[in-house]
N, C-alpha and C. Protein backbone atom coordinates (compact mmCIF):
# COMPACT_ATOMS: atom_id res chain seq x y z
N UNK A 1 0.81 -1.17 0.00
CA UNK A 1 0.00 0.00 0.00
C UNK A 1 0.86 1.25 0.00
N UNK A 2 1.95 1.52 0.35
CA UNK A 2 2.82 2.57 0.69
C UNK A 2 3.70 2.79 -0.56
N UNK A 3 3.36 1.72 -1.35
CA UNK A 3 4.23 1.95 -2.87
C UNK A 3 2.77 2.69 -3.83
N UNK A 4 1.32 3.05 -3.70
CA UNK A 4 0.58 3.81 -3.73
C UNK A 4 0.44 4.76 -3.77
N UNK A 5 1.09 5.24 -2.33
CA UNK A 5 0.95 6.74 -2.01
C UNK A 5 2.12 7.27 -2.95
N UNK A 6 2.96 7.23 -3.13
CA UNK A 6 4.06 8.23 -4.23
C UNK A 6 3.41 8.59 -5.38
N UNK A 7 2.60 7.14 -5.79
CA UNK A 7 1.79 7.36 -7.18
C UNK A 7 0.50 8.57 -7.40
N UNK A 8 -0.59 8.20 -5.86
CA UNK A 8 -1.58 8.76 -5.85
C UNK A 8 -1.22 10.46 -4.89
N UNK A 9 -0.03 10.77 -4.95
CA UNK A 9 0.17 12.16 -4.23
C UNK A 9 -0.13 13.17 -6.05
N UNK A 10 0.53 12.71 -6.78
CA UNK A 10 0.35 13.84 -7.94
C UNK A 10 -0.88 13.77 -8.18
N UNK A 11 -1.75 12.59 -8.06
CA UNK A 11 -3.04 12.49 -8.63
C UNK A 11 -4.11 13.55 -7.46
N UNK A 12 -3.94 13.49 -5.94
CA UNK A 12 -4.52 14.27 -4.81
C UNK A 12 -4.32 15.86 -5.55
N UNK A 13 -3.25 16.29 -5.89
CA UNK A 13 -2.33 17.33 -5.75
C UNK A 13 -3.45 18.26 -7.35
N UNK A 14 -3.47 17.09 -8.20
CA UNK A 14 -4.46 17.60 -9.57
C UNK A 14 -5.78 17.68 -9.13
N UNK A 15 -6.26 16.54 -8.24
CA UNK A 15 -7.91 16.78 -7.94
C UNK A 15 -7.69 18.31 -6.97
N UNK A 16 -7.12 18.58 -6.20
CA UNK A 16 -7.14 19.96 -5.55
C UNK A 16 -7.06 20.96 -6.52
N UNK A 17 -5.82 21.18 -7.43
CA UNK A 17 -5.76 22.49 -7.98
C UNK A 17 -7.14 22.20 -9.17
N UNK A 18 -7.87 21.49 -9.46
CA UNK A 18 -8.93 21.24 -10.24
C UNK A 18 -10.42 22.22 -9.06
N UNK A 19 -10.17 21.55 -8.26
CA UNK A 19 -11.60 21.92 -7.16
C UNK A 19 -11.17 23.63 -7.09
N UNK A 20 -9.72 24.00 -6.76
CA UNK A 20 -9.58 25.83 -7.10
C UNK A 20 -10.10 26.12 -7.88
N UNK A 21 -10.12 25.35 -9.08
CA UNK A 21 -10.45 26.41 -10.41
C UNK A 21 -11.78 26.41 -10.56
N UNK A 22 -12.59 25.91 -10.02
CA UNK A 22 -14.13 25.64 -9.51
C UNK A 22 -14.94 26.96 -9.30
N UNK A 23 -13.88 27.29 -8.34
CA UNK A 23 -14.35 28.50 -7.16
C UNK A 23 -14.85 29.62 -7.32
N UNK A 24 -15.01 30.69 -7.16
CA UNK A 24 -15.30 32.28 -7.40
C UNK A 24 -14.12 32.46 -8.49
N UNK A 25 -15.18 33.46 -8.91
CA UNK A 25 -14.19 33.42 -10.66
C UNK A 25 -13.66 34.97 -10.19
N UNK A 26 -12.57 35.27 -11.12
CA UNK A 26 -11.36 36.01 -10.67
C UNK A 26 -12.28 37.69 -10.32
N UNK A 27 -11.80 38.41 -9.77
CA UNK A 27 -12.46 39.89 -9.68
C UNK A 27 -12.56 40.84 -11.10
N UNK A 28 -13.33 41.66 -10.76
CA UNK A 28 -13.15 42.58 -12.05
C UNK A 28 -11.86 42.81 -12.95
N UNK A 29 -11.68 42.72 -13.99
CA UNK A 29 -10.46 43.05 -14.90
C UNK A 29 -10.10 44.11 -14.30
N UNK A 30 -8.56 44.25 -14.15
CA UNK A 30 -8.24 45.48 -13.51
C UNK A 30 -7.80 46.49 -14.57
N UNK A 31 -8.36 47.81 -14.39
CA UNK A 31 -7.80 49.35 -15.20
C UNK A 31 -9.70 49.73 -15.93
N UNK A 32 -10.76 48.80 -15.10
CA UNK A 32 -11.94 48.92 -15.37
C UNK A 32 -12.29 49.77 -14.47
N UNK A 33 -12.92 50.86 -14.65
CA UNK A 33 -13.78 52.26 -14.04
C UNK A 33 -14.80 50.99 -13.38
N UNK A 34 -15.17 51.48 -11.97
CA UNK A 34 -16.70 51.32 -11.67
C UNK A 34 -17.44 52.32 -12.25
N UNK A 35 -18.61 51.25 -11.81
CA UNK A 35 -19.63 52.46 -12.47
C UNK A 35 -20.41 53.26 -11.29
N UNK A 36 -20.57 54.82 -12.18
CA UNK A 36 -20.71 55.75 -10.76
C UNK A 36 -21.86 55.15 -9.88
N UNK A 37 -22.00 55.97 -8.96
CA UNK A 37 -23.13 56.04 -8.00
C UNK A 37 -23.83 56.48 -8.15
N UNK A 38 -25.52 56.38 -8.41
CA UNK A 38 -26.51 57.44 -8.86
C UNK A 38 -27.17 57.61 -7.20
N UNK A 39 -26.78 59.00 -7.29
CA UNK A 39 -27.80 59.72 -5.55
C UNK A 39 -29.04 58.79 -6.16
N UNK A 40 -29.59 58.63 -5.02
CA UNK A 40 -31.18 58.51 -5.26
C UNK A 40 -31.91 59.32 -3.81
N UNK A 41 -30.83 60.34 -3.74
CA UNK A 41 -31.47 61.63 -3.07
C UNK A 41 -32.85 62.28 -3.56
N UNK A 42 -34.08 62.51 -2.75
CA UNK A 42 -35.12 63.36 -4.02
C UNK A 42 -35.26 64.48 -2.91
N UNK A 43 -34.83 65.43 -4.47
CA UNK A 43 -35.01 66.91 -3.67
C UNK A 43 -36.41 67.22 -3.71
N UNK A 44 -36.87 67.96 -2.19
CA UNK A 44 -38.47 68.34 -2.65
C UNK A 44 -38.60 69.84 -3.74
N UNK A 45 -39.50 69.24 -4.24
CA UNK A 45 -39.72 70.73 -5.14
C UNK A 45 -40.11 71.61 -4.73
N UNK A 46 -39.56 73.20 -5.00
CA UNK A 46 -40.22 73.85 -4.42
C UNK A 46 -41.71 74.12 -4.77
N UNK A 47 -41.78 75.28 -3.06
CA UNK A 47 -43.31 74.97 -3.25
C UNK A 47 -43.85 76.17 -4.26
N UNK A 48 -45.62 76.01 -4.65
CA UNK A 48 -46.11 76.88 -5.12
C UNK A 48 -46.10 78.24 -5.39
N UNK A 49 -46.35 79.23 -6.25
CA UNK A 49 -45.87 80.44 -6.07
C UNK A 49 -46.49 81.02 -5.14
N UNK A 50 -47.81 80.51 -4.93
CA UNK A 50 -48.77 81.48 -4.16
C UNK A 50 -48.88 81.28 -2.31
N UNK A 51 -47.79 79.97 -2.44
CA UNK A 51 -47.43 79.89 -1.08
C UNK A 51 -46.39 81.11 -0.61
N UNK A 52 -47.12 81.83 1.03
CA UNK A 52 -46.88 83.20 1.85
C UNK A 52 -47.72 83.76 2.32
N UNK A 53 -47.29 84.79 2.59
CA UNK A 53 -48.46 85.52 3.38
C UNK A 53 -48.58 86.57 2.09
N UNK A 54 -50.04 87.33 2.01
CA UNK A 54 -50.26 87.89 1.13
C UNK A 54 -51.36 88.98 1.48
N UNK A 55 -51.14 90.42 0.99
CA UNK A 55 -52.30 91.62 1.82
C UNK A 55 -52.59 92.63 0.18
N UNK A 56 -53.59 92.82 0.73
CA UNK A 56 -54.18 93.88 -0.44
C UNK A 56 -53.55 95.03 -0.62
N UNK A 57 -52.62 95.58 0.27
CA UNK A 57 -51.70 96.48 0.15
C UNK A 57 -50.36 95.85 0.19
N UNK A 58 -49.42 96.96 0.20
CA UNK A 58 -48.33 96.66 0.45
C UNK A 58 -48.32 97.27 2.48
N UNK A 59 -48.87 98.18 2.65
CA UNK A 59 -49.12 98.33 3.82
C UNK A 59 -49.46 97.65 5.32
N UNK A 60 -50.52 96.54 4.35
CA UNK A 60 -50.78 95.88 5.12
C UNK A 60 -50.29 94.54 5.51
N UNK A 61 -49.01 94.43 5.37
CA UNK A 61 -47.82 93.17 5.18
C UNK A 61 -47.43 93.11 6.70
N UNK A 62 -47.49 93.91 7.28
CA UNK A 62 -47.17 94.22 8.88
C UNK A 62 -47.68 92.92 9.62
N UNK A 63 -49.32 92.82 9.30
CA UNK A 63 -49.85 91.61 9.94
C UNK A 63 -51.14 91.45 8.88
N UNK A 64 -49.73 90.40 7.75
CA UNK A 64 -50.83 89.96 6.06
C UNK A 64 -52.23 89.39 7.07
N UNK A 65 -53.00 89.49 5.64
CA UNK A 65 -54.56 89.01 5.98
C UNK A 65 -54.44 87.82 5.81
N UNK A 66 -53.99 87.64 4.55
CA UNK A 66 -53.86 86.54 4.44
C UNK A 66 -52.45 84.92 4.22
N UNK A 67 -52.92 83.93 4.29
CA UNK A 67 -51.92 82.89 4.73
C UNK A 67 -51.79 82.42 3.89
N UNK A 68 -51.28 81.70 2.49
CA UNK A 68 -51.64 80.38 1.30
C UNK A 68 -50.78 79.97 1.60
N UNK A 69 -50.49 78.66 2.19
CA UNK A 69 -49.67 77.42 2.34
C UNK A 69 -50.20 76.23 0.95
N UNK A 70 -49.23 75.21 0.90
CA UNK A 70 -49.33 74.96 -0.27
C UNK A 70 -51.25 74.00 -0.61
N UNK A 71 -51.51 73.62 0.77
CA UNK A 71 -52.87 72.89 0.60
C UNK A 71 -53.84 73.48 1.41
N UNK A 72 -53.63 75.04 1.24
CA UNK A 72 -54.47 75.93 1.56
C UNK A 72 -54.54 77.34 2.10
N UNK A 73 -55.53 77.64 2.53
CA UNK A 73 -55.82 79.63 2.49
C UNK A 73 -56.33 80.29 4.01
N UNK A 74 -55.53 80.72 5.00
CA UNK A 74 -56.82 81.11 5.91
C UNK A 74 -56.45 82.72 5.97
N UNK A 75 -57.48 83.58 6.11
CA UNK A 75 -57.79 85.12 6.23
C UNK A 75 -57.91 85.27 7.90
N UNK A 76 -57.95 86.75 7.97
CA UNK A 76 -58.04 87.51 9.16
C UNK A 76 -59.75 87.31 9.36
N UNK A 77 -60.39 87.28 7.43
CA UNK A 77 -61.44 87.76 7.93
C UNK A 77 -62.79 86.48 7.99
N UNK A 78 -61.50 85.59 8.98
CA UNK A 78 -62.31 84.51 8.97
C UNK A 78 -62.87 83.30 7.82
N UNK A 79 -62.00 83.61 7.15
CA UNK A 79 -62.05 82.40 5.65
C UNK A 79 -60.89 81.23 5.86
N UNK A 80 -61.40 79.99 5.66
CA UNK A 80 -60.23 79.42 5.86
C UNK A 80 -60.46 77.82 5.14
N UNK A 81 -59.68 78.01 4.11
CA UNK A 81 -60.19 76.93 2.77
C UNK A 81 -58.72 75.90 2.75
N UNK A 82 -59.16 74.64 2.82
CA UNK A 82 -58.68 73.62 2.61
C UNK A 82 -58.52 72.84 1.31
N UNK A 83 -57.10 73.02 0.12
CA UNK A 83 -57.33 72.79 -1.17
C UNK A 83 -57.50 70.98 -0.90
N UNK A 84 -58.45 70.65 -1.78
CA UNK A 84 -58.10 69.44 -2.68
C UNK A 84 -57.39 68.93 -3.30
N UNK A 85 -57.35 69.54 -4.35
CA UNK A 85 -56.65 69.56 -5.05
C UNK A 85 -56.31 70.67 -6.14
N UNK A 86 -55.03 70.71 -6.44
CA UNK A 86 -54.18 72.35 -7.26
C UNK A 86 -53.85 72.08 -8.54
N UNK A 87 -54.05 72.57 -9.64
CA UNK A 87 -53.71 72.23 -10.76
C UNK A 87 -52.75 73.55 -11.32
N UNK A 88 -52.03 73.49 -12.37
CA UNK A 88 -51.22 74.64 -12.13
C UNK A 88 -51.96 74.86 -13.96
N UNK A 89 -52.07 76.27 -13.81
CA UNK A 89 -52.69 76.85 -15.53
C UNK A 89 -51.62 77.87 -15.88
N UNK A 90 -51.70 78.69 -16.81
CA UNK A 90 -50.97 78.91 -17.90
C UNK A 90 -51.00 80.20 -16.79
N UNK A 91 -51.96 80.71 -16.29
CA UNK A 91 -51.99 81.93 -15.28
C UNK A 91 -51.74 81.62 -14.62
N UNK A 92 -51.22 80.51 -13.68
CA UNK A 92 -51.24 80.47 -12.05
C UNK A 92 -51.72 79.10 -11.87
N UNK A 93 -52.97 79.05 -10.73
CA UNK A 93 -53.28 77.65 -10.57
C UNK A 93 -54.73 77.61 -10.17
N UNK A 94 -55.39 76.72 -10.28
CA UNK A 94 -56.76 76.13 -10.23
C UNK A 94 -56.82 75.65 -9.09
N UNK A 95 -58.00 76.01 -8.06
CA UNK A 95 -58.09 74.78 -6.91
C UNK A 95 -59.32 73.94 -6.13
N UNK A 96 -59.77 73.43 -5.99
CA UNK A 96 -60.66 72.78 -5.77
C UNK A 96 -60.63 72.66 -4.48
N UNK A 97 -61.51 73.32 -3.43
CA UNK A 97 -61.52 73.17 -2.18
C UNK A 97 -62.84 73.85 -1.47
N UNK A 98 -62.70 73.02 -0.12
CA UNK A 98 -63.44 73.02 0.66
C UNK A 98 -63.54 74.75 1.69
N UNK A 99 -64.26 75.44 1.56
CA UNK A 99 -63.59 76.59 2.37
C UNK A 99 -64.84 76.28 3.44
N UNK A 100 -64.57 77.24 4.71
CA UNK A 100 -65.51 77.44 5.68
C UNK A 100 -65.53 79.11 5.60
N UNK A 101 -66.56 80.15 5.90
CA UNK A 101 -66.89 81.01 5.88
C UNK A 101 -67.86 81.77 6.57
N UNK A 102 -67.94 81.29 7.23
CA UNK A 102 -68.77 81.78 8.66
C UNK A 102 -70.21 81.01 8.47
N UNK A 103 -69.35 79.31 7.92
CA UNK A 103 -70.84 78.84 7.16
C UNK A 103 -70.11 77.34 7.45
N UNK A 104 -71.45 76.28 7.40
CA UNK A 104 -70.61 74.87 7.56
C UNK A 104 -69.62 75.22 5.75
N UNK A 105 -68.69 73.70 6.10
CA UNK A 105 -68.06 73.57 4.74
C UNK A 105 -68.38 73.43 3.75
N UNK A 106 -68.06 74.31 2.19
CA UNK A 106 -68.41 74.60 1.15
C UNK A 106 -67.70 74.09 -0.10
N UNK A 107 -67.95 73.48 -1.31
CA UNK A 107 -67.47 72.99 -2.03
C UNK A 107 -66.66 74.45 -3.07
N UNK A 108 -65.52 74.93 -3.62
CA UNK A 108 -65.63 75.86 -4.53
C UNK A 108 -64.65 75.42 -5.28
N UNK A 109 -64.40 76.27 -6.32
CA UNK A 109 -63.07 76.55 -7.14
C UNK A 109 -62.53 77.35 -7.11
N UNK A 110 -61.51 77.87 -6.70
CA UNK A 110 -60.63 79.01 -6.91
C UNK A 110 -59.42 79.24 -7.67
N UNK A 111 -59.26 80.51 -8.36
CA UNK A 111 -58.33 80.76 -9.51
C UNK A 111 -57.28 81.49 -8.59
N UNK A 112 -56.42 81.04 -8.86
CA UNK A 112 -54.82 82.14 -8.32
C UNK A 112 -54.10 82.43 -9.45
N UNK A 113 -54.39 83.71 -10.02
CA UNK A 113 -53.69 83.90 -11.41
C UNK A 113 -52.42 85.17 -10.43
N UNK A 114 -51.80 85.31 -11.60
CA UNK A 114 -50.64 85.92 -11.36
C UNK A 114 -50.01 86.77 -12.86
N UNK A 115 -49.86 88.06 -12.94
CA UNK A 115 -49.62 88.90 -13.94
C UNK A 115 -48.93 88.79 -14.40
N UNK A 116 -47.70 87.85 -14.31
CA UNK A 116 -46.67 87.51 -15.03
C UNK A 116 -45.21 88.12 -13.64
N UNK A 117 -45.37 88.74 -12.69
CA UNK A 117 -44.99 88.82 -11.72
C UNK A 117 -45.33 88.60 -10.51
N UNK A 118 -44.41 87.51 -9.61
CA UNK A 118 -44.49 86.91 -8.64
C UNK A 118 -45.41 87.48 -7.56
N UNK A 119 -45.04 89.00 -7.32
CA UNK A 119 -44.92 89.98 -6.31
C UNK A 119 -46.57 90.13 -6.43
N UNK A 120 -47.35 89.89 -7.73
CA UNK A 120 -49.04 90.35 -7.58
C UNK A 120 -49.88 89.07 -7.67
N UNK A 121 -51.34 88.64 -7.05
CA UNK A 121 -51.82 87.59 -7.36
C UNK A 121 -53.52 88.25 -7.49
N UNK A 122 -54.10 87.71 -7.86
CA UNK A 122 -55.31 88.01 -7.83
C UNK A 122 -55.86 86.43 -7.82
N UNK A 123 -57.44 86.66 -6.49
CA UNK A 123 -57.93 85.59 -6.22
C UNK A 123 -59.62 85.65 -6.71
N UNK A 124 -59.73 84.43 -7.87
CA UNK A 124 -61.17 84.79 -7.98
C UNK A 124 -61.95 83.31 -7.32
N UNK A 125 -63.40 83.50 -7.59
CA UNK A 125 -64.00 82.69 -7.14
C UNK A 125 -63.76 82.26 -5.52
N UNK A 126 -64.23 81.26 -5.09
CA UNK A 126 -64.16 80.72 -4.17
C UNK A 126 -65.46 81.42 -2.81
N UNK A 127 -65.35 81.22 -1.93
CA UNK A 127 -66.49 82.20 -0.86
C UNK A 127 -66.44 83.97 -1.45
N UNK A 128 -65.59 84.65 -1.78
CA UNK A 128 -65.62 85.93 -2.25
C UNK A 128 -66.23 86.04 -3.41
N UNK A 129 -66.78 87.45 -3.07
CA UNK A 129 -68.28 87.78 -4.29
C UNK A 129 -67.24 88.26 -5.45
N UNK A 130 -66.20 88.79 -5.24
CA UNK A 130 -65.61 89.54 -6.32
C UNK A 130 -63.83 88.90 -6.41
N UNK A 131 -63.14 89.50 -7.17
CA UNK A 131 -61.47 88.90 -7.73
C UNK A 131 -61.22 89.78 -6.64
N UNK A 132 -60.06 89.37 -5.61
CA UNK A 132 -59.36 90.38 -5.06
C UNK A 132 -57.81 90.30 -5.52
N UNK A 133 -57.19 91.37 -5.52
CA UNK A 133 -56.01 91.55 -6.06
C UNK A 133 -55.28 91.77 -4.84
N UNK A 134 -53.84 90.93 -4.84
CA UNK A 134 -52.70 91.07 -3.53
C UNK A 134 -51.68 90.87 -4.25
N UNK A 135 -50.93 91.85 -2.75
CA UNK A 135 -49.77 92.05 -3.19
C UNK A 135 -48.89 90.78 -2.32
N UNK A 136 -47.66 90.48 -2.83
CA UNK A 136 -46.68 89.07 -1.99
C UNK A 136 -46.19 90.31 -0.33
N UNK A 137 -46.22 89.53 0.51
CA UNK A 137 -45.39 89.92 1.81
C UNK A 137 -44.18 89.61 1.63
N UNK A 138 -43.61 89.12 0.43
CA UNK A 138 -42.42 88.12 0.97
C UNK A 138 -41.52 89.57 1.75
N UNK A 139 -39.95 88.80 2.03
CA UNK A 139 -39.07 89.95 2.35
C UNK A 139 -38.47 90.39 1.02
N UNK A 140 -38.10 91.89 1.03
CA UNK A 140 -37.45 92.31 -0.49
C UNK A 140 -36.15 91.85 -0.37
N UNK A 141 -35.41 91.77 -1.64
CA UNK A 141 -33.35 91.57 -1.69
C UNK A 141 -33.86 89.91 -1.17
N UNK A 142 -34.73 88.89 -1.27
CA UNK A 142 -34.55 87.69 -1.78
C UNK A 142 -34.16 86.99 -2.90
């Protein structure tokens, strides 16, 4: 049996380096770029234009009447409308909401157009009998 083993050592020695070459195959070719990293960061968009505070003067910016956040509107003078939903139009934006008005809740539409500058909006429809025209509170040198 021991005149065997001399014979069957080269034969052990091939079944091993055979079972290596089996294994996980070699790493990437080297002088190959990875490929980048895509962020899948999501920036929020900003919001609406007509989101701020907003007053019929410029005067009255001290303490605006009014509030438009992006899913909705509340006044000094007791109006305070909850959008549905906002669609954005060629003027501004469309909205579909629920307002309260010194009344249970009301179904309306309201228009937020805008003159082609940020700084003016005019609001039609909605609980108000007529378009009111406002000016932005924002701060100036933004």
């Amino acid at each position: 049996m021991q005149s065997l083993v001399p014979r069957l050592a080269p034969l052990v020695l091939l079944s091993a380096l055979g079972l290596a070459a089996c294994g996980p195959s070699d790493p990437a070719p080297k002088n190959v770029e990875p490929a980048p990293i895509v962020s899948q960061a999501n920036e929020a968009a900003p919001p609406p234009r007509y989101v701020g505070a907003w007053a019929t003067t410029s005067d009255q910016c001290a303490d605006p009447a009014w509030i438009f956040v992006a899913d909705g509107v509340s006044t000094a003078g007791e109006v305070s409308c909850e959008f549905q939903s906002v669609t954005e139009t060629e003027t501004g934006y469309a909205a579909e909401a629920s307002c309260i008005a010194q009344s249970p809740p009301q179904s309306y539409r309201i228009a937020l157009e805008f003159d082609g500058l940020v700084q003016t909006m005019r609001v039609s429809g909605g609980p108000w009998s007529a378009p009111i025209d406002l000016v932005s509170c924002a701060p100036t040198g933004t």
